[in-house]
Protein backbone atom coordinates (compact mmCIF):
# COMPACT_ATOMS: atom_id res chain seq x y z
CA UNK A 1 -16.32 -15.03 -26.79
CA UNK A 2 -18.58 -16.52 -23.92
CA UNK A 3 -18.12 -15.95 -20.42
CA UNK A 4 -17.94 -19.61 -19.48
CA UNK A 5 -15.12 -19.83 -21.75
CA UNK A 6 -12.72 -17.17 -19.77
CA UNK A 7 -13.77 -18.63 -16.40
CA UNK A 8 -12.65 -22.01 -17.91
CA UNK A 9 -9.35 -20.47 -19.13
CA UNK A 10 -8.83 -19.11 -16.22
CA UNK A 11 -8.92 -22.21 -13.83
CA UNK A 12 -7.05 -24.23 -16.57
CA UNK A 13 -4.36 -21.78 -16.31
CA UNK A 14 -4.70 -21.84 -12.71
CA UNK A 15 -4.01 -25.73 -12.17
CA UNK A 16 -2.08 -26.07 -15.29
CA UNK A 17 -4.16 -29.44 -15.76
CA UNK A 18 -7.71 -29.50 -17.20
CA UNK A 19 -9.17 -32.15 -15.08
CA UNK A 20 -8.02 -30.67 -12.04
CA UNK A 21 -9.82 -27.50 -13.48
CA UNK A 22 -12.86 -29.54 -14.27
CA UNK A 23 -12.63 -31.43 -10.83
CA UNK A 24 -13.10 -27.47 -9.62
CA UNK A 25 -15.80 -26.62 -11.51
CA UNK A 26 -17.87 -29.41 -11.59
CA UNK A 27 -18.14 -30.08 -15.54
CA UNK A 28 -16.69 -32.18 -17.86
CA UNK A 29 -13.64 -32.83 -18.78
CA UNK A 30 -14.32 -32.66 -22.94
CA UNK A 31 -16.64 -29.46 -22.33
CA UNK A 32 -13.85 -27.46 -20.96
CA UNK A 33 -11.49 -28.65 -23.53
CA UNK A 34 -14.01 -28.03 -26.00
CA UNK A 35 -14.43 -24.34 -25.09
CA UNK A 36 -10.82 -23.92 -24.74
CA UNK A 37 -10.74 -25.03 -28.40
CA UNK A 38 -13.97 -22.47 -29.44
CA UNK A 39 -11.88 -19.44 -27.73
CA UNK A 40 -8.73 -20.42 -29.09
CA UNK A 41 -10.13 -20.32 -32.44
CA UNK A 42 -11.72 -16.97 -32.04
CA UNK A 43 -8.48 -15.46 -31.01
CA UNK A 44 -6.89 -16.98 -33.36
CA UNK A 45 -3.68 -18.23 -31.18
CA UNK A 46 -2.80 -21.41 -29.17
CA UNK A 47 -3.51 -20.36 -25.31
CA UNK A 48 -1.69 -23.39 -24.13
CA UNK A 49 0.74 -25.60 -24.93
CA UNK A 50 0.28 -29.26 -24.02
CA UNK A 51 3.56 -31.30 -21.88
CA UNK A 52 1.89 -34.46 -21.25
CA UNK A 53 -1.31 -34.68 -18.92
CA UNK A 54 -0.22 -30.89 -18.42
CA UNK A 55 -0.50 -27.99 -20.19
CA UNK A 56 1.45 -24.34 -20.33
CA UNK A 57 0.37 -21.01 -20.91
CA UNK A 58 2.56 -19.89 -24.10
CA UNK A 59 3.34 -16.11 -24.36
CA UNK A 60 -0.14 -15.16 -25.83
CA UNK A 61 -1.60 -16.99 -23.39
CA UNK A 62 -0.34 -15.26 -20.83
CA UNK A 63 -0.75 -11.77 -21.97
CA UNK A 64 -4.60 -12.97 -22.58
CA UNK A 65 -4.84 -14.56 -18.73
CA UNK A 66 -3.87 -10.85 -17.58
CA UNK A 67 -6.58 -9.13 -19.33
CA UNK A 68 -8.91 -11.97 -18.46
CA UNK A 69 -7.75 -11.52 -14.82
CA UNK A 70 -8.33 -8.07 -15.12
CA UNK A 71 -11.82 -8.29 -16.79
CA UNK A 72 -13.28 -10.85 -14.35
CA UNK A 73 -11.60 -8.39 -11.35
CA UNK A 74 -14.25 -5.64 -13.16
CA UNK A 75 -17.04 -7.44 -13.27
CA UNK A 76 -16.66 -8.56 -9.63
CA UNK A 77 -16.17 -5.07 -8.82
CA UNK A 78 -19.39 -4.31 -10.76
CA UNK A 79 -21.79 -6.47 -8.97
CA UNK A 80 -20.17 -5.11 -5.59
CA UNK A 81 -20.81 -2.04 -5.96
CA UNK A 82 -24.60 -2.83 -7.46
CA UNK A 83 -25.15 -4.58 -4.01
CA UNK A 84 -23.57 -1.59 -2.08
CA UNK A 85 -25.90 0.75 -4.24
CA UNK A 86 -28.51 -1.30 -2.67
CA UNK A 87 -27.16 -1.81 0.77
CA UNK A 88 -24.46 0.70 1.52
CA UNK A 89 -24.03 -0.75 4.81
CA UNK A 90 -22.42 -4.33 3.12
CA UNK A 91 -19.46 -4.69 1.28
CA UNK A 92 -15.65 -5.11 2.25
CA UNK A 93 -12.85 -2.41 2.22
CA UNK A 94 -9.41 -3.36 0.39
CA UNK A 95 -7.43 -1.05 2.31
CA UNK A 96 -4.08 -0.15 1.35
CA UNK A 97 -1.43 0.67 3.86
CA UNK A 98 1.90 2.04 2.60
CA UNK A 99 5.21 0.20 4.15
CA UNK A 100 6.51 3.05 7.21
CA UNK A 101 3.78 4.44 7.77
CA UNK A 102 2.80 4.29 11.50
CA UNK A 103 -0.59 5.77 12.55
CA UNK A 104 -0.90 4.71 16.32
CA UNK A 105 -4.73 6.35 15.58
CA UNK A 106 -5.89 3.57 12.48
CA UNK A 107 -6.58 0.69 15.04
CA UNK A 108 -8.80 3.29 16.77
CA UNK A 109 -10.49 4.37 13.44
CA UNK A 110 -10.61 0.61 12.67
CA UNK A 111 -12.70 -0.15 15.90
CA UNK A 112 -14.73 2.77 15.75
CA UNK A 113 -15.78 2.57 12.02
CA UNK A 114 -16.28 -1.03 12.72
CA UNK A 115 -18.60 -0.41 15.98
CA UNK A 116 -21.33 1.40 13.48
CA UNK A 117 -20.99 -0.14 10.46
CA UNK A 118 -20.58 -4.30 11.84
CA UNK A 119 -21.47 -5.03 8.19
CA UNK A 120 -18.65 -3.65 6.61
CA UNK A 121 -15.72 -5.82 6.52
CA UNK A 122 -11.97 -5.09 5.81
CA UNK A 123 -9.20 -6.44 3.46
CA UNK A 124 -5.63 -4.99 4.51
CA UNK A 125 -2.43 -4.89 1.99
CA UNK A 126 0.67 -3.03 3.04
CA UNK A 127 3.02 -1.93 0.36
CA UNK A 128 5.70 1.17 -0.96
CA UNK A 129 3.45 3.70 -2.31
CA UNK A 130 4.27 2.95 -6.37
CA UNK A 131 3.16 -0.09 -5.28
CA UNK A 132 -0.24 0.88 -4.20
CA UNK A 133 -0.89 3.07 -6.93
CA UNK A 134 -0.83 0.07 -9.36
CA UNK A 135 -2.74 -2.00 -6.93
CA UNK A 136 -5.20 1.34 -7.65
CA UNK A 137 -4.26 1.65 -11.42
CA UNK A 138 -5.17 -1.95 -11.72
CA UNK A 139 -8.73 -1.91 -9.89
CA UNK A 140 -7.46 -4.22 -6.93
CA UNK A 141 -7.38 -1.66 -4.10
CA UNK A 142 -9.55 1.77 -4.24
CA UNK A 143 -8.33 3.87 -1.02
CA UNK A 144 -5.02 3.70 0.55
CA UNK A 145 -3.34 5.61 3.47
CA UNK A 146 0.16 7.14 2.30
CA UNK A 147 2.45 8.98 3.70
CA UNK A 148 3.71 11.83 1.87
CA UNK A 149 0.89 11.77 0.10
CA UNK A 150 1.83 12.24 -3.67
CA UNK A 151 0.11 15.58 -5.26
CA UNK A 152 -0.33 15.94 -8.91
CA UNK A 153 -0.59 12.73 -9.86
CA UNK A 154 -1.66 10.88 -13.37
CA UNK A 155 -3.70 8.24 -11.48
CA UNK A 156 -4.89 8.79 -7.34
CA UNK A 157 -5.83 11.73 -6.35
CA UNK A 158 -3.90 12.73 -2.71
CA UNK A 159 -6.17 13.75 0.36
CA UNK A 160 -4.13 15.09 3.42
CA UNK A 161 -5.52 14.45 6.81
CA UNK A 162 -2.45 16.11 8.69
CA UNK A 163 1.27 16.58 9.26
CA UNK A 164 3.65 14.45 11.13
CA UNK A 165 6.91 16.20 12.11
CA UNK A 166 10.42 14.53 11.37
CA UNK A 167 12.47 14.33 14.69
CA UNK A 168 16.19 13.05 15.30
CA UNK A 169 17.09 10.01 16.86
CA UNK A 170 20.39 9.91 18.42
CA UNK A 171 21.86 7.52 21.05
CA UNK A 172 21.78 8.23 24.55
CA UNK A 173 25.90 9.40 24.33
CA UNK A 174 25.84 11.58 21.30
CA UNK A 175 27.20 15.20 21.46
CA UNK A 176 23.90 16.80 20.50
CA UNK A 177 21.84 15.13 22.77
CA UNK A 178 21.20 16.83 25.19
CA UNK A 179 20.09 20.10 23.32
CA UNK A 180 16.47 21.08 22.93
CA UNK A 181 16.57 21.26 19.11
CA UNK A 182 19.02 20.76 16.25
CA UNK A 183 19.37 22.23 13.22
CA UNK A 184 19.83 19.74 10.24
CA UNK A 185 22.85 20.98 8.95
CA UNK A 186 24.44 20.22 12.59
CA UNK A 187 24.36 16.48 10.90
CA UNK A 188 25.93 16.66 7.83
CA UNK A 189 29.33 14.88 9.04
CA UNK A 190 26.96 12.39 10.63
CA UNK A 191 26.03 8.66 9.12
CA UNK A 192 22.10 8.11 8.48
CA UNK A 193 20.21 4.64 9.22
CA UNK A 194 17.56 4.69 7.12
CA UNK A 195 14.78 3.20 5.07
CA UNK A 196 15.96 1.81 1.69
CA UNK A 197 15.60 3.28 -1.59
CA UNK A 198 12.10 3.50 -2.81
CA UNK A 199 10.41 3.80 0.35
CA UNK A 200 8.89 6.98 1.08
CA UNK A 201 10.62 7.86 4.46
CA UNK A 202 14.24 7.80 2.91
CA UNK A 203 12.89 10.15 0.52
CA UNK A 204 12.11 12.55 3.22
CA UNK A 205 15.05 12.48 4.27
CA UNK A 206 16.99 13.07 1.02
CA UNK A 207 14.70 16.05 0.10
CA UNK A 208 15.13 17.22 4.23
CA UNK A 209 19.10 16.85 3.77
CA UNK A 210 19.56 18.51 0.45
CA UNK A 211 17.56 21.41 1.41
CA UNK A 212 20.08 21.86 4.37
CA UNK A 213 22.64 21.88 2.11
CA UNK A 214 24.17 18.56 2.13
CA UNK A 215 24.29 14.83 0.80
CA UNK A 216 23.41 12.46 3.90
CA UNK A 217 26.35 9.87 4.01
CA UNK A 218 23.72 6.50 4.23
CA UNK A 219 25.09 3.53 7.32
CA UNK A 220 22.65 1.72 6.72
CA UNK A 221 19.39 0.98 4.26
CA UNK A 222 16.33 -1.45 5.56
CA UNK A 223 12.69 -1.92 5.49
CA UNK A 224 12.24 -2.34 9.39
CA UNK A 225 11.64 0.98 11.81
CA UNK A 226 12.68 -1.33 15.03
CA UNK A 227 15.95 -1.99 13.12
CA UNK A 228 16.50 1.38 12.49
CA UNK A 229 16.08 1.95 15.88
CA UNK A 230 18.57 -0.55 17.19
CA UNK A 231 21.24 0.72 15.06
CA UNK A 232 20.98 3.56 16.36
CA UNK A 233 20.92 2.93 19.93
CA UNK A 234 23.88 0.54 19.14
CA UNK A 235 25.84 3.63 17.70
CA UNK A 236 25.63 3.06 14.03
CA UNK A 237 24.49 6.30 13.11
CA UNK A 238 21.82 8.63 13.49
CA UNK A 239 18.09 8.51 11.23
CA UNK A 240 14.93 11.01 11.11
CA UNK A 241 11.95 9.38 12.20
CA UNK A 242 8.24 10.19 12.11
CA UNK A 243 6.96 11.60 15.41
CA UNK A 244 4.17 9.08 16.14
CA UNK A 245 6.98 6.19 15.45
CA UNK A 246 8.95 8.20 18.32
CA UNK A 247 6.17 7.06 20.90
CA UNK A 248 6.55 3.48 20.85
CA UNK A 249 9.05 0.81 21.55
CA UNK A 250 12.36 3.24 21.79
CA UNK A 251 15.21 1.51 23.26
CA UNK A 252 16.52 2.94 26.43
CA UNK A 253 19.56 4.17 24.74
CA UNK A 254 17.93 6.54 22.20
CA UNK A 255 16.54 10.36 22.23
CA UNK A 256 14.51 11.98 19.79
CA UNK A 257 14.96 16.05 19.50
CA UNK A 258 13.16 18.34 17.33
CA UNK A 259 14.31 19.38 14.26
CA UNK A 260 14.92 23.14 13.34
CA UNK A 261 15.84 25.07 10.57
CA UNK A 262 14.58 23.49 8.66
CA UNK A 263 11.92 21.50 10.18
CA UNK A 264 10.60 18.04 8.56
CA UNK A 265 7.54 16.75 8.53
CA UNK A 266 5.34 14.42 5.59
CA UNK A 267 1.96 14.72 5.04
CA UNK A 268 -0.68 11.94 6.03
CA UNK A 269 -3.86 10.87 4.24
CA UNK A 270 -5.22 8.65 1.77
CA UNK A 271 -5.03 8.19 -2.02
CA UNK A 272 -7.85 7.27 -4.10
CA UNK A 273 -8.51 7.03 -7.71
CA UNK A 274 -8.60 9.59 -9.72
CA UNK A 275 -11.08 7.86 -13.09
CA UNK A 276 -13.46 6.60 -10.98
CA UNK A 277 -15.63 6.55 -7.98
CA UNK A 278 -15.40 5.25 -4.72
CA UNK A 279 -17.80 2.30 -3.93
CA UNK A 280 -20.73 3.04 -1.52
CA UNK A 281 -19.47 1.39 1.72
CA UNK A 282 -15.65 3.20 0.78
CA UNK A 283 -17.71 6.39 0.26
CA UNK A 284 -18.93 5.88 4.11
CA UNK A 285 -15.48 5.01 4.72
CA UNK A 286 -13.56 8.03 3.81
CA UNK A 287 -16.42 10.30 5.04
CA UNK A 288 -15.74 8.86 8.10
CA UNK A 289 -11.69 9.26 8.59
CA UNK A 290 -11.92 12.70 7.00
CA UNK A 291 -14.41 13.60 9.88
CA UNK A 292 -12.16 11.45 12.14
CA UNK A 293 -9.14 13.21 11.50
CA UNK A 294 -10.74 16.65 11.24
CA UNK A 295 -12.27 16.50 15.01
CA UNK A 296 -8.75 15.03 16.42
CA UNK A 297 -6.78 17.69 14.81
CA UNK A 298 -9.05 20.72 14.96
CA UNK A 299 -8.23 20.09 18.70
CA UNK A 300 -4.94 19.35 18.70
CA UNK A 301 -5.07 15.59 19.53
């Protein structure tokens, strides 16, 4: 099994055509189909099935293009991180962000990161945090921010940066809002607007609710924190929000109060793999938001 011959499954599988694939790699038509045929006769299998000028992965085929993904993804990965070893100051960052989580202070680590090392470039995907962790699992992504940060884990390893406290929104009208603080179980005839299953910040709120004592009767279940918001302020129910959502874009009709008895919070940090190393330029990168974060928190923001 020759490289040439993967890359040239690959792009046939791609374009589901082999002259368009050859048209892309600038060979001939008969020498792709001709290592098509040498591979396919290794394996063993048919990799394709032909439907006219077109042709189909079959079922083998495409268990093969995953690995073959997969493989080429490694070797990529190899020669980046041979010319980081050589030049930590080059490479780009596939940052993961997990879906709710709001750090007002990640545009300013962005910038300042950026401002001494110009040379290192970022790749951003947002996601729930299983989500990420197979991004991870699968060598696509190597460092993530999450929030809670999941401990004990089979594949990342969690590193928390800090603590964000869980406050109550209410609208403007609501009997409790004008106290100073409210005590969770003060809610349990209330109805929650919240994030939908599977996303970390309903799962805060679960664990919060049941710890009070109580099953949260659920209004409402989305993916968007200004929606959430709206609801609220339109009366729909109440919701727990992180504290640095709390600062921005609140409608008029809203107020957020601590929470008591218990009080809420999720932990904030990054995940990163937990079978292998961090690439030179992500090495630079998490020294530097672990420093970050330690020097804004040590004095209190």
């Amino acid at each position: 099994m020759e490289l040439r011959q993967i890359l040239y499954f690959i792009e046939v599988a791609k374009f589901e055509h082999v002259t368009r694939a050859a048209e892309t790699l600038h060979v001939a038509q008969s020498a792709i189909s001709r290592q098509i045929s040498l591979l396919e006769d290794e394996l063993g299998i048919n990799l394709f099935t032909r439907e006219g000028r077109n042709v189909k992965l079959t079922q083998m085929g495409k268990l093969f293009m995953e690995h073959a993904e997969r493989a080429l993804g490694e070797l990529d990965k190899a020669k980046q991180q041979i010319e980081e070893h050589l030049n930590p100051e080059t490479g780009v960052i596939k940052l993961g962000l997990s879906t709710s989580l709001s750090i007002e202070t990640l545009p300013m680590v962005l910038s300042q990161f950026r401002a001494e090392h110009p040379s290192i470039h970022f790749q951003l995907q947002q996601g729930t945090i299983p989500f990420l962790i197979r991004l991870i699992e699968n060598g696509e992504i190597d460092i993530a921010f999450a929030a809670p940060v999941p401990v004990d884990h089979a594949v990342v390893d969690g590193h928390i940066f800090f603590s964000e406290k869980m406050l109550t929104l209410l609208p403007r009208d609501h009997p409790f809002s004008e106290q100073s603080w409210i005590s969770l179980k003060q809610l349990k005839s209330e109805r929650f607007v919240t994030f939908r299953p599977g996303l970390s910040l309903q799962e805060v709120v679960l664990k919060a609710c049941q710890q009070a004592g109580f099953k949260p009767k659920i209004a409402f279940q989305g993916d968007d924190m200004d929606t959430i918001k709206g609801l609220v302020a339109a009366g729909f129910g109440v919701a727990l929000i992180p504290e640095h959502v709390s600062a921005r874009n609140l409608p008029p009709d809203v107020v957020t109060i601590p929470i008591r008895d218990p009080e809420v919070s999720r932990s904030v940090g990054v995940i990163t793999p937990k079978n292998r190393k961090l690439a030179p330029s992500e090495q630079i990168f998490y020294q530097f938001i672990e420093s970050f974060y330690d020097r804004l928190y040590q004095f209190g923001q």
